[in-house]
N, C-alpha and C. Protein backbone atom coordinates (compact mmCIF):
# COMPACT_ATOMS: atom_id res chain seq x y z
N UNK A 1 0.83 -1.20 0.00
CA UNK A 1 0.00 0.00 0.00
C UNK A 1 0.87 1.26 0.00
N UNK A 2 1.81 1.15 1.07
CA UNK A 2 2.43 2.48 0.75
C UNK A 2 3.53 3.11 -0.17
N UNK A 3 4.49 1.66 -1.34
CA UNK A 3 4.76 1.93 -2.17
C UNK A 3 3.60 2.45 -3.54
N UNK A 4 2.59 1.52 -3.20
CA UNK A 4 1.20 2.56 -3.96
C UNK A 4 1.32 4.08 -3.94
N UNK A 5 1.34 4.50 -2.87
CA UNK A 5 0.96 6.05 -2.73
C UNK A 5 2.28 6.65 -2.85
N UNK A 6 3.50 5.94 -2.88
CA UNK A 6 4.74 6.59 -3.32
C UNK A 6 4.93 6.40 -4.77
N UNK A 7 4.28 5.77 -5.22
CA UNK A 7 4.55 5.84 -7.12
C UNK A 7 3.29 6.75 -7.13
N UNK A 8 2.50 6.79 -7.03
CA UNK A 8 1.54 7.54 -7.26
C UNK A 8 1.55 9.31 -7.28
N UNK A 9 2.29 9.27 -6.00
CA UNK A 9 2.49 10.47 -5.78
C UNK A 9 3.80 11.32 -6.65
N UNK A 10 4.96 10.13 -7.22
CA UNK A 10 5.78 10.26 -7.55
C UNK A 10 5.11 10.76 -9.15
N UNK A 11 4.23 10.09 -9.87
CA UNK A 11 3.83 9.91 -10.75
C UNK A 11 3.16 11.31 -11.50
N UNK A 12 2.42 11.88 -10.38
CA UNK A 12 1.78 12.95 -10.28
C UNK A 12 2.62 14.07 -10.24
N UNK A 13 4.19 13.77 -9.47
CA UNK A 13 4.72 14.99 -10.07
C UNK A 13 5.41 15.34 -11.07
N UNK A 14 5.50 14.21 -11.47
CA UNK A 14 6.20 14.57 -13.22
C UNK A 14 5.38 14.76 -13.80
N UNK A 15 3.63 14.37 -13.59
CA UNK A 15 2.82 15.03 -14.64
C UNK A 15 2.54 16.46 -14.24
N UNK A 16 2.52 17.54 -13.37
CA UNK A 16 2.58 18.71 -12.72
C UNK A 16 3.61 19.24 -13.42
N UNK A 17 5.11 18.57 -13.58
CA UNK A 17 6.50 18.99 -13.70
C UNK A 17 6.23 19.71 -15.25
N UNK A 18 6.05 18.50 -16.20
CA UNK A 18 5.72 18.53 -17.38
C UNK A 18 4.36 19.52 -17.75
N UNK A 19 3.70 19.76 -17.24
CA UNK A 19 2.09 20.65 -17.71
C UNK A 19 2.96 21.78 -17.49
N UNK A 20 3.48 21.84 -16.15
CA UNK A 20 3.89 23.18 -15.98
C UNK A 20 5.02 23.56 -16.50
N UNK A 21 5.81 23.03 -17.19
CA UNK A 21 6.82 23.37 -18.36
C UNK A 21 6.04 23.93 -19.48
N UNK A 22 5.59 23.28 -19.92
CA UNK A 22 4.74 23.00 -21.49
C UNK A 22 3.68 24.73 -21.56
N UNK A 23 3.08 24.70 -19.95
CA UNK A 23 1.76 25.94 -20.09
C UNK A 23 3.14 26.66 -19.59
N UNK A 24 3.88 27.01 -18.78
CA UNK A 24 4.54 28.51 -18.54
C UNK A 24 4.35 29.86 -19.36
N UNK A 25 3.79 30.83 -17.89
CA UNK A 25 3.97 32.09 -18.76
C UNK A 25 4.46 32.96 -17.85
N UNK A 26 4.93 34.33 -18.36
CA UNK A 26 6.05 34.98 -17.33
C UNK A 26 4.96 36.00 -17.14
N UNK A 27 5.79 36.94 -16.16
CA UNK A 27 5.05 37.85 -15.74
C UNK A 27 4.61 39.26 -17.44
N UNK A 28 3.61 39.71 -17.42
CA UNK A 28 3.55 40.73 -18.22
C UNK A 28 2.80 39.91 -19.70
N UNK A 29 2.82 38.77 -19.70
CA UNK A 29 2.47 37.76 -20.51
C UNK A 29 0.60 38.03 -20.56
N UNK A 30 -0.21 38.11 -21.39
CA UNK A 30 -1.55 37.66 -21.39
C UNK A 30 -2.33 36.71 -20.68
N UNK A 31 -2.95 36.56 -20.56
CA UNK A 31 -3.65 34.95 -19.70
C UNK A 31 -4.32 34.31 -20.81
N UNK A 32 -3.54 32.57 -20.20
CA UNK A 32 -4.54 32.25 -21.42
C UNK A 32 -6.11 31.79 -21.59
N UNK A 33 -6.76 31.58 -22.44
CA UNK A 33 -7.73 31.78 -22.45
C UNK A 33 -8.17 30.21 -21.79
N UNK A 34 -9.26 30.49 -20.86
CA UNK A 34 -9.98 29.17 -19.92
C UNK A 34 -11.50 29.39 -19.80
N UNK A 35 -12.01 28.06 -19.70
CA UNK A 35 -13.36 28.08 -19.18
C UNK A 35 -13.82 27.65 -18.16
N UNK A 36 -14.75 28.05 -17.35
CA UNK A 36 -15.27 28.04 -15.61
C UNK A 36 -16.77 27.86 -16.04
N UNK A 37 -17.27 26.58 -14.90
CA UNK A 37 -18.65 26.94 -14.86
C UNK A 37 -19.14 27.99 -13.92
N UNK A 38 -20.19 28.76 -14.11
CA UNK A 38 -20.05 29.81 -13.61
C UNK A 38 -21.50 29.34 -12.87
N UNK A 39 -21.30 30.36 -11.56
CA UNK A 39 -22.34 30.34 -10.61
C UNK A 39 -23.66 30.09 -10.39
N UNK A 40 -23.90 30.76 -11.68
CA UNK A 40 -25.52 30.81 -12.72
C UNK A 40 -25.51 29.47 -13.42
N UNK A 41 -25.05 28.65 -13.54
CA UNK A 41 -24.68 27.41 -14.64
C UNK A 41 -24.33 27.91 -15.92
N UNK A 42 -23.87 26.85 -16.65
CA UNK A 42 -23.53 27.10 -18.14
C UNK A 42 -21.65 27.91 -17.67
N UNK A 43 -21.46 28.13 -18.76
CA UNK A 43 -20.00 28.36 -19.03
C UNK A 43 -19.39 29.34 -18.89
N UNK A 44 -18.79 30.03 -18.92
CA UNK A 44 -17.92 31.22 -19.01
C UNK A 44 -16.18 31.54 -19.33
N UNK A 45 -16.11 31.71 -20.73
CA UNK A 45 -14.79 32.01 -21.09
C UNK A 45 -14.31 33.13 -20.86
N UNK A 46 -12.82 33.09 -20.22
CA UNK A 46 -12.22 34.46 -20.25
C UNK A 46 -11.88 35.47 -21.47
N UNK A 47 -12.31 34.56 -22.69
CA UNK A 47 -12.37 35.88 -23.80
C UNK A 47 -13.55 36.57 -24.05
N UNK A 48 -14.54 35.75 -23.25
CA UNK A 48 -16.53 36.22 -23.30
C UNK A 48 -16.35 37.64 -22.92
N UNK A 49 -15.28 37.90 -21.61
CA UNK A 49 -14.81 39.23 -21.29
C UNK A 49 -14.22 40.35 -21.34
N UNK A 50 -13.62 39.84 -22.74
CA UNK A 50 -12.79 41.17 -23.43
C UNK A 50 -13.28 42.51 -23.52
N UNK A 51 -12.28 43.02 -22.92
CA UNK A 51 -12.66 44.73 -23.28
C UNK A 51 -13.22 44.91 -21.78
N UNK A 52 -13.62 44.32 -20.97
CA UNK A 52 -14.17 44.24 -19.25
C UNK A 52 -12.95 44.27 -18.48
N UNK A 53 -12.65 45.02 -17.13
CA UNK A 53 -12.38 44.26 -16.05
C UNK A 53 -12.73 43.32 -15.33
N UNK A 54 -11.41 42.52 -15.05
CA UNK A 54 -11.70 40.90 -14.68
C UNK A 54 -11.02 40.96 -13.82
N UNK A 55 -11.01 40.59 -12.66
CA UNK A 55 -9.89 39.87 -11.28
C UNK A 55 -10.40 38.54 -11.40
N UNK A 56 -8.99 38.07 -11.32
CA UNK A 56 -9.01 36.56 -11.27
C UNK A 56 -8.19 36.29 -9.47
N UNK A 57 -9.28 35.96 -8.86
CA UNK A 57 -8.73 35.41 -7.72
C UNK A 57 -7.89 34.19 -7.35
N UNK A 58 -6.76 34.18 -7.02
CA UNK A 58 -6.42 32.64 -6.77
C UNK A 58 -6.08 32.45 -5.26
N UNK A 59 -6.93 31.23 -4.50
CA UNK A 59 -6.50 31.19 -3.38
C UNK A 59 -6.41 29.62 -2.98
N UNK A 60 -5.67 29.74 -1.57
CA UNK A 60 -5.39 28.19 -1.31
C UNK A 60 -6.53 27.50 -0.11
N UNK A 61 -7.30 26.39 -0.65
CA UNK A 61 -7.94 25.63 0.43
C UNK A 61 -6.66 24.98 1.49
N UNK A 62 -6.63 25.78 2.51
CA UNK A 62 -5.77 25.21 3.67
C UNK A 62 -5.98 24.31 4.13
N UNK A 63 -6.55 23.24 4.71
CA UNK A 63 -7.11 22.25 6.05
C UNK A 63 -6.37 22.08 7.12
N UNK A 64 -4.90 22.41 7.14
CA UNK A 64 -4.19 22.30 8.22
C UNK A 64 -4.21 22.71 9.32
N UNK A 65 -4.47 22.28 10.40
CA UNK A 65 -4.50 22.72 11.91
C UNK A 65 -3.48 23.81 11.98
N UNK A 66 -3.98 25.25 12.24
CA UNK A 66 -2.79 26.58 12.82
C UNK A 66 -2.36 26.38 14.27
């Protein structure tokens, strides 16, 4: 079992390693274009918004005991 969750986990970071090679973008760079289901249902692309202000929030689900 717990060589399970050590290939697994191992596994997962070369696929992370690799996405995040492949998508990289630097600072000053555009965003690229993604889709979210949105609150209301149905879809929402970040180019639906062109020409709008957009904040894109990113935050972390913690669970760890402080």
């Amino acid at each position: 079992m717990k060589n399970t969750v050590r290939i697994s986990i191992l596994i997962a970071l070369f696929i992370l390693a690799a996405v995040r090679s492949a998508s990289a973008i630097d600072v000053g760079d555009k965003a690229p274009d993604f889709e979210l289901t949105s609150t209301m249902g149905g879809k929402i692309k970040l180019s639906d918004l062109k020409g709008k202000n957009v904040l894109i929030n990113f935050y972390v689900l913690d669970f760890s005991p402080t």
